[in-house]
C-alpha atoms as a PDB file:
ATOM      1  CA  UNK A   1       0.000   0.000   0.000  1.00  0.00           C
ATOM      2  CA  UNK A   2       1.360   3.457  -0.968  1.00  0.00           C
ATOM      3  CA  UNK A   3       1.420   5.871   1.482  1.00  0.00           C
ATOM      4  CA  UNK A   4      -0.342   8.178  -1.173  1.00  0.00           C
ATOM      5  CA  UNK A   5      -3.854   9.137  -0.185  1.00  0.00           C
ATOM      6  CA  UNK A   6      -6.286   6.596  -1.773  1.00  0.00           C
ATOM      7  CA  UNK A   7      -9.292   9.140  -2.850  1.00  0.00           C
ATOM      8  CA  UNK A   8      -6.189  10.758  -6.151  1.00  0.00           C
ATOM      9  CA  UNK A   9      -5.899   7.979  -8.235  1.00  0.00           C
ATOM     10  CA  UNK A  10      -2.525   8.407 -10.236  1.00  0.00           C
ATOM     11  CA  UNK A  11      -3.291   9.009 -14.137  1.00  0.00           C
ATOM     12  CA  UNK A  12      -1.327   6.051 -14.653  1.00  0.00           C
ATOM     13  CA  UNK A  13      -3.899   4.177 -12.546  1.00  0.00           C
ATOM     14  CA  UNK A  14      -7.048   5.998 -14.350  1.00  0.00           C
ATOM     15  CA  UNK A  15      -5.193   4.281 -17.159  1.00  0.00           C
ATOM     16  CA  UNK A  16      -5.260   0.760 -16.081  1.00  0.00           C
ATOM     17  CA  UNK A  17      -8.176   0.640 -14.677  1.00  0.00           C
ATOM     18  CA  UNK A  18     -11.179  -0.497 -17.698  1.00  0.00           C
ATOM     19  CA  UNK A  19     -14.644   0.035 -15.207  1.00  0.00           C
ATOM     20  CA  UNK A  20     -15.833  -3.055 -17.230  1.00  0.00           C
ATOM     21  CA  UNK A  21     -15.037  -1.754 -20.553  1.00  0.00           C
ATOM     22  CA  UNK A  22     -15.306  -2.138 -23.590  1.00  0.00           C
ATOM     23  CA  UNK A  23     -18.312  -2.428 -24.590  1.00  0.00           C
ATOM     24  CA  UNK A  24     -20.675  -2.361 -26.864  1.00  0.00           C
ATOM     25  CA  UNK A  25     -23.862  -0.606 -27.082  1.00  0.00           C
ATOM     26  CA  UNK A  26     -27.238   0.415 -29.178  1.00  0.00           C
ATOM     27  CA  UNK A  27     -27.190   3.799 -30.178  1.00  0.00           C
ATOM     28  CA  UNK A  28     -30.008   5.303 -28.487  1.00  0.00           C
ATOM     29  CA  UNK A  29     -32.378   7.669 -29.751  1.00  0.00           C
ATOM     30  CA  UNK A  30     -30.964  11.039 -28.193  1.00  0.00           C
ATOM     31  CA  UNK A  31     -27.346   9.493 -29.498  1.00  0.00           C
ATOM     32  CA  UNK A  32     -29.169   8.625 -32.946  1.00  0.00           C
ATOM     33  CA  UNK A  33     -29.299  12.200 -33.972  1.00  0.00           C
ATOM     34  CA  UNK A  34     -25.970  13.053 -33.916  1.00  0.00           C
ATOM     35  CA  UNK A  35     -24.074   9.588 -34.405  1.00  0.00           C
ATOM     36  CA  UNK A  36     -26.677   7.506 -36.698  1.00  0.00           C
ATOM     37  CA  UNK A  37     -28.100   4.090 -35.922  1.00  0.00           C
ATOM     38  CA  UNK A  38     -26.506   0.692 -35.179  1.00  0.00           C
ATOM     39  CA  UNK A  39     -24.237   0.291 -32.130  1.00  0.00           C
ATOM     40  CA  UNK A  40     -21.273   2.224 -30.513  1.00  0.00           C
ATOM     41  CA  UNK A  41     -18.334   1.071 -28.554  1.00  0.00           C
ATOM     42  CA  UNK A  42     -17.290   2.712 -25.468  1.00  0.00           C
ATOM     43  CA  UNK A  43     -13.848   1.574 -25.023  1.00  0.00           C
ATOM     44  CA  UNK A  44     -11.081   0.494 -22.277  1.00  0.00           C
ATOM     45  CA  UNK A  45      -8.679   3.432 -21.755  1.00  0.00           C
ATOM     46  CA  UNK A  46      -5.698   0.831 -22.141  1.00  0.00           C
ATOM     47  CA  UNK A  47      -7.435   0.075 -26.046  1.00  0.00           C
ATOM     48  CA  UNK A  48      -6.544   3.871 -27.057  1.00  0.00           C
ATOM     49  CA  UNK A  49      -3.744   4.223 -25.118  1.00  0.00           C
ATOM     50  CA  UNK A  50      -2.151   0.920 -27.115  1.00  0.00           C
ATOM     51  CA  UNK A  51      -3.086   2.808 -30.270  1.00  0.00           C
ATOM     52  CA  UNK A  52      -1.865   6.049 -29.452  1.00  0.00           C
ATOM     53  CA  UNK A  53       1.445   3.425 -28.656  1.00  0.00           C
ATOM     54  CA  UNK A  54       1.712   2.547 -32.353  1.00  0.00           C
ATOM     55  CA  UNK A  55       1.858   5.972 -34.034  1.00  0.00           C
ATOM     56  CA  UNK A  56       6.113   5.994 -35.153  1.00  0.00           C
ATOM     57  CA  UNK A  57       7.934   8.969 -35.257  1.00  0.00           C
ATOM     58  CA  UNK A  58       7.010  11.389 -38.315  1.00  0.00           C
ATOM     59  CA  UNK A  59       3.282   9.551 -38.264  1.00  0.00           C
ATOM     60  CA  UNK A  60      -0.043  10.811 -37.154  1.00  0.00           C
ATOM     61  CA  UNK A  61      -3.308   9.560 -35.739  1.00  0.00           C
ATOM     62  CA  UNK A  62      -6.509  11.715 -35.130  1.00  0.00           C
ATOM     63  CA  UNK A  63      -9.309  10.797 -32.194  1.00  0.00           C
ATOM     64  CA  UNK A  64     -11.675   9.988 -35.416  1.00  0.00           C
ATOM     65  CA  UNK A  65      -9.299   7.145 -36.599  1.00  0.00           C
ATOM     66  CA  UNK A  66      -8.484   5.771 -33.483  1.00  0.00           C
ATOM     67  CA  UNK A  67     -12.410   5.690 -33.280  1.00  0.00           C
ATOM     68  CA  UNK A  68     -12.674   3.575 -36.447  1.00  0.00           C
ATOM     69  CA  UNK A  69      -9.884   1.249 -35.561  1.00  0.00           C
ATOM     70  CA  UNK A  70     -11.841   0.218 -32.251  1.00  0.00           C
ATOM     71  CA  UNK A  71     -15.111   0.023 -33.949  1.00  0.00           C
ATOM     72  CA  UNK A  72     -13.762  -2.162 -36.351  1.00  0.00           C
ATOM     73  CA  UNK A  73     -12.059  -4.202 -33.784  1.00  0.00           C
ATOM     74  CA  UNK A  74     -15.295  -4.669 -31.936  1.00  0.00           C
ATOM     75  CA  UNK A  75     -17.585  -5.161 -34.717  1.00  0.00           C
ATOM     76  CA  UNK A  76     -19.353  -1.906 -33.980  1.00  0.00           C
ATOM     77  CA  UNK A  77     -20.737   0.719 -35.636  1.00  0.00           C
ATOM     78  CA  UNK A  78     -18.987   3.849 -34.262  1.00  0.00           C
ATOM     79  CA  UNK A  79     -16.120   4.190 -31.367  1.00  0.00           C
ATOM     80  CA  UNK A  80     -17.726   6.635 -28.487  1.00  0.00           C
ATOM     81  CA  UNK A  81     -16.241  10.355 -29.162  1.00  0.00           C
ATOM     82  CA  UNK A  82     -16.463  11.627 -25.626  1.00  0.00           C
ATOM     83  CA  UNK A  83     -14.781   8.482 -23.913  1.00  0.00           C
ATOM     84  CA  UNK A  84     -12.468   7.776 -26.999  1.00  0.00           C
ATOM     85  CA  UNK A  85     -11.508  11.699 -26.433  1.00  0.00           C
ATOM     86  CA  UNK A  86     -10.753  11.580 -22.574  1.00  0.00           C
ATOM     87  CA  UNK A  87      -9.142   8.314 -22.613  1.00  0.00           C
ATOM     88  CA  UNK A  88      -6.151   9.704 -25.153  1.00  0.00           C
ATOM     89  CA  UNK A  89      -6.054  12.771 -22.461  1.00  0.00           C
ATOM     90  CA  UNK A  90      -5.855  10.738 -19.791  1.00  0.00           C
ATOM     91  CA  UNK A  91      -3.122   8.923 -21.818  1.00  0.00           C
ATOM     92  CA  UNK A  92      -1.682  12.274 -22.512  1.00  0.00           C
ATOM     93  CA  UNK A  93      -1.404  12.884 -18.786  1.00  0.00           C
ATOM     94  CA  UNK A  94      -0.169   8.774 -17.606  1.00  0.00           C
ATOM     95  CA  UNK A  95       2.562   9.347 -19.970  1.00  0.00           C
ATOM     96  CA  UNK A  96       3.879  12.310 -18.666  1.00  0.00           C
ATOM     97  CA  UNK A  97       3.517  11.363 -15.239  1.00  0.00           C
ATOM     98  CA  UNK A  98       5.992   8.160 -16.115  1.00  0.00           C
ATOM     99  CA  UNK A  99       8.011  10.420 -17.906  1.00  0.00           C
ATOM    100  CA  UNK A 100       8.552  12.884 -14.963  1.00  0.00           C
ATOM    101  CA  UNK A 101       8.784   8.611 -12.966  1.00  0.00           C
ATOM    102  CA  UNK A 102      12.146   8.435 -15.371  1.00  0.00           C
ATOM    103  CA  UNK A 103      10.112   5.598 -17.903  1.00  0.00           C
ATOM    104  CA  UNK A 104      11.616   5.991 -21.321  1.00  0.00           C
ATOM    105  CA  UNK A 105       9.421   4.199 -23.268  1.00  0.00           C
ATOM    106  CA  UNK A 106       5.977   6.232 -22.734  1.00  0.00           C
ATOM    107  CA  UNK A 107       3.008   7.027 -25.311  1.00  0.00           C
ATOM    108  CA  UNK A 108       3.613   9.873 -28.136  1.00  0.00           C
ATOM    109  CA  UNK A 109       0.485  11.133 -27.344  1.00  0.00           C
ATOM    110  CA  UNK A 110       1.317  14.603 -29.064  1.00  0.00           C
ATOM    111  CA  UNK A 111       1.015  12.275 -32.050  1.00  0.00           C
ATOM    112  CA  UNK A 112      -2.447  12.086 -31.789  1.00  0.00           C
ATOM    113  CA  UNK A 113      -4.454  14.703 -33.504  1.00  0.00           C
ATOM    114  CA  UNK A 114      -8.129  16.134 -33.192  1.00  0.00           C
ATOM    115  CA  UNK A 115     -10.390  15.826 -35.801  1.00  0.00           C
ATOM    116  CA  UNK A 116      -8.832  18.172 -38.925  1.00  0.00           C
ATOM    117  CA  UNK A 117      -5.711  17.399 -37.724  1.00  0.00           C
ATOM    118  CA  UNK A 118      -5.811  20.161 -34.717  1.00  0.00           C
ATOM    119  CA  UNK A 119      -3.938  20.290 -31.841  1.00  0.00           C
ATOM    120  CA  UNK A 120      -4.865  19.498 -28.269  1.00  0.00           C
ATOM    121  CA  UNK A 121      -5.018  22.205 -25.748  1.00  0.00           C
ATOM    122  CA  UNK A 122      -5.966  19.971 -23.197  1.00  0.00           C
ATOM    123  CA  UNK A 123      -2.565  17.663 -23.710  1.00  0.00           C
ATOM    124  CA  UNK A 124      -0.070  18.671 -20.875  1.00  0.00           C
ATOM    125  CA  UNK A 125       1.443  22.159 -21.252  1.00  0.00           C
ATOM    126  CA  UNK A 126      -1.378  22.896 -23.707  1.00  0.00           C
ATOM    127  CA  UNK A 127      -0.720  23.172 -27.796  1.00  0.00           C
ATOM    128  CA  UNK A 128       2.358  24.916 -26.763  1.00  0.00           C
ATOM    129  CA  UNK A 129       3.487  21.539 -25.923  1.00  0.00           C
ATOM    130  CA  UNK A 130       2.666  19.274 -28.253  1.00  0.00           C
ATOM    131  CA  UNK A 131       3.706  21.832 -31.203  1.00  0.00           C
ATOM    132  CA  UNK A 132       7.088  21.941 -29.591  1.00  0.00           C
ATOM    133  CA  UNK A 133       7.651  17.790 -29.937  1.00  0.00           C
ATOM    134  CA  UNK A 134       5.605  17.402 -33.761  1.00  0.00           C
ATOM    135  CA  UNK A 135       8.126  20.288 -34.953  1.00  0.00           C
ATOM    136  CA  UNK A 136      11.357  18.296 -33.238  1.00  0.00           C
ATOM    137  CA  UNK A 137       9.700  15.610 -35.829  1.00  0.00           C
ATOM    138  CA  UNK A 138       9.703  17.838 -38.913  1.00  0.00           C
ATOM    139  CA  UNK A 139       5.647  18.329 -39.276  1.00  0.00           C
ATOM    140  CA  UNK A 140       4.828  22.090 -39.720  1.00  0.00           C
ATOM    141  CA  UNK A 141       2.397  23.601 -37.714  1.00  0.00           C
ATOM    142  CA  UNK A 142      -0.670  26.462 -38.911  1.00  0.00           C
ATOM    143  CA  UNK A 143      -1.202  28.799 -36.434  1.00  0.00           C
ATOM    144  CA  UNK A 144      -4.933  28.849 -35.142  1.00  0.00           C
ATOM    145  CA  UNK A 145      -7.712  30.997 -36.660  1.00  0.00           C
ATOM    146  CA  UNK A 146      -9.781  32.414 -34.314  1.00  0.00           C
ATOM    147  CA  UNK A 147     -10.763  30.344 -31.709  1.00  0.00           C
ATOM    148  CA  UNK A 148      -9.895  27.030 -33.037  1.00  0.00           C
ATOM    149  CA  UNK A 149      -5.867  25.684 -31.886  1.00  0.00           C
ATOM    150  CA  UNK A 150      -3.489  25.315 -34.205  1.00  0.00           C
ATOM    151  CA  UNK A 151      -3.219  22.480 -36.863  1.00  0.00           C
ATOM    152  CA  UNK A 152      -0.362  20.365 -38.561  1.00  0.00           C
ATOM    153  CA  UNK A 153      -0.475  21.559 -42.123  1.00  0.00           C
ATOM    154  CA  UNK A 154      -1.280  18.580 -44.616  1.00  0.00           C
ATOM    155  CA  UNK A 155      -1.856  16.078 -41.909  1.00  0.00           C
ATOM    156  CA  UNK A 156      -3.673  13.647 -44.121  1.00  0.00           C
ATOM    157  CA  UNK A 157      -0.360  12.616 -45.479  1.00  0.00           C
ATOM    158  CA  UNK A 158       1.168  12.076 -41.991  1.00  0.00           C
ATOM    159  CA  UNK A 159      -1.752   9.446 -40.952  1.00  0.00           C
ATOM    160  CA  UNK A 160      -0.365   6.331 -40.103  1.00  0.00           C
ATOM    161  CA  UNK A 161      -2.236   3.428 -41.605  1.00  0.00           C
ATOM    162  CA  UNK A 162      -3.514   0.776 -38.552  1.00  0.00           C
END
């Protein structure tokens, strides 16, 4: 037992820990609007964080094709947005935290994309961040218009194929 107060999960725990996930699900009628009909998966964090794993250096994955990979994998017919979304921050925030443990060998997270190939400000230390390490790999970034972030110009030809 750690002597770390149990109620603060580390994010490396949030990470490990799959609630009873995946699974899959009817899309409901309030869901039905926005996603379509047929079934969703809502998957285990650990399923997007081994994605996020296989994106190599100079490659690019967005949330929507992670999304795709685990419906496919499931047999479903869309991969949940919102959970698919917080899992690769809580990846984000796991691999930094065994980063900052000394681990070498932790998730490229600032690999993964939003949809349109945008960066995420809610990665750790924001699109700042995550600009920094895709430039160190040679991708070059837009700035933002307006209020959207910034963006990796010609992404599409950056997406690694899963």
């Amino acid at each position: 037992m750690s002597n770390k107060s149990t109620s603060r999960k580390s994010w490396q725990e949030k990470l490990a820990d799959s609630k009873g996930l995946p699974k899959v699900e009817e899309i409901t009628d309030k869901m039905s609007k926005r996603w379509g009909t047929g079934t969703v998966v809502i998957p285990a964090p650990k399923e997007v964080d081994e994605i996020m794993r296989q994106v190599p250096r100079g490659k690019l994955i967005t949330i929507n094709e992670i999304r795709a990979i685990l419906a496919r994998k499931h047999g479903a017919t869309i991969g949940c947005p919102i959970t698919t979304g917080i899992f690769a921050w809580i990846s984000a925030h796991a691999a930094e935290e065994a980063a900052a443990e000394g681990k070498q060998n932790i998730t490229p997270y600032w690999r993964t994309l939003k949809t349109g190939g945008e960066l995420n400000e809610k990665y750790p230390g924001g699109v700042e961040a995550q600009e920094t390490r895709l430039k160190e790999e040679r991708h070059i970034i837009e700035p933002s218009k307006g209020k959207r972030p910034p963006k990796v110009k010609g992404f599409e030809n950056h997406l690694v194929r899963l």
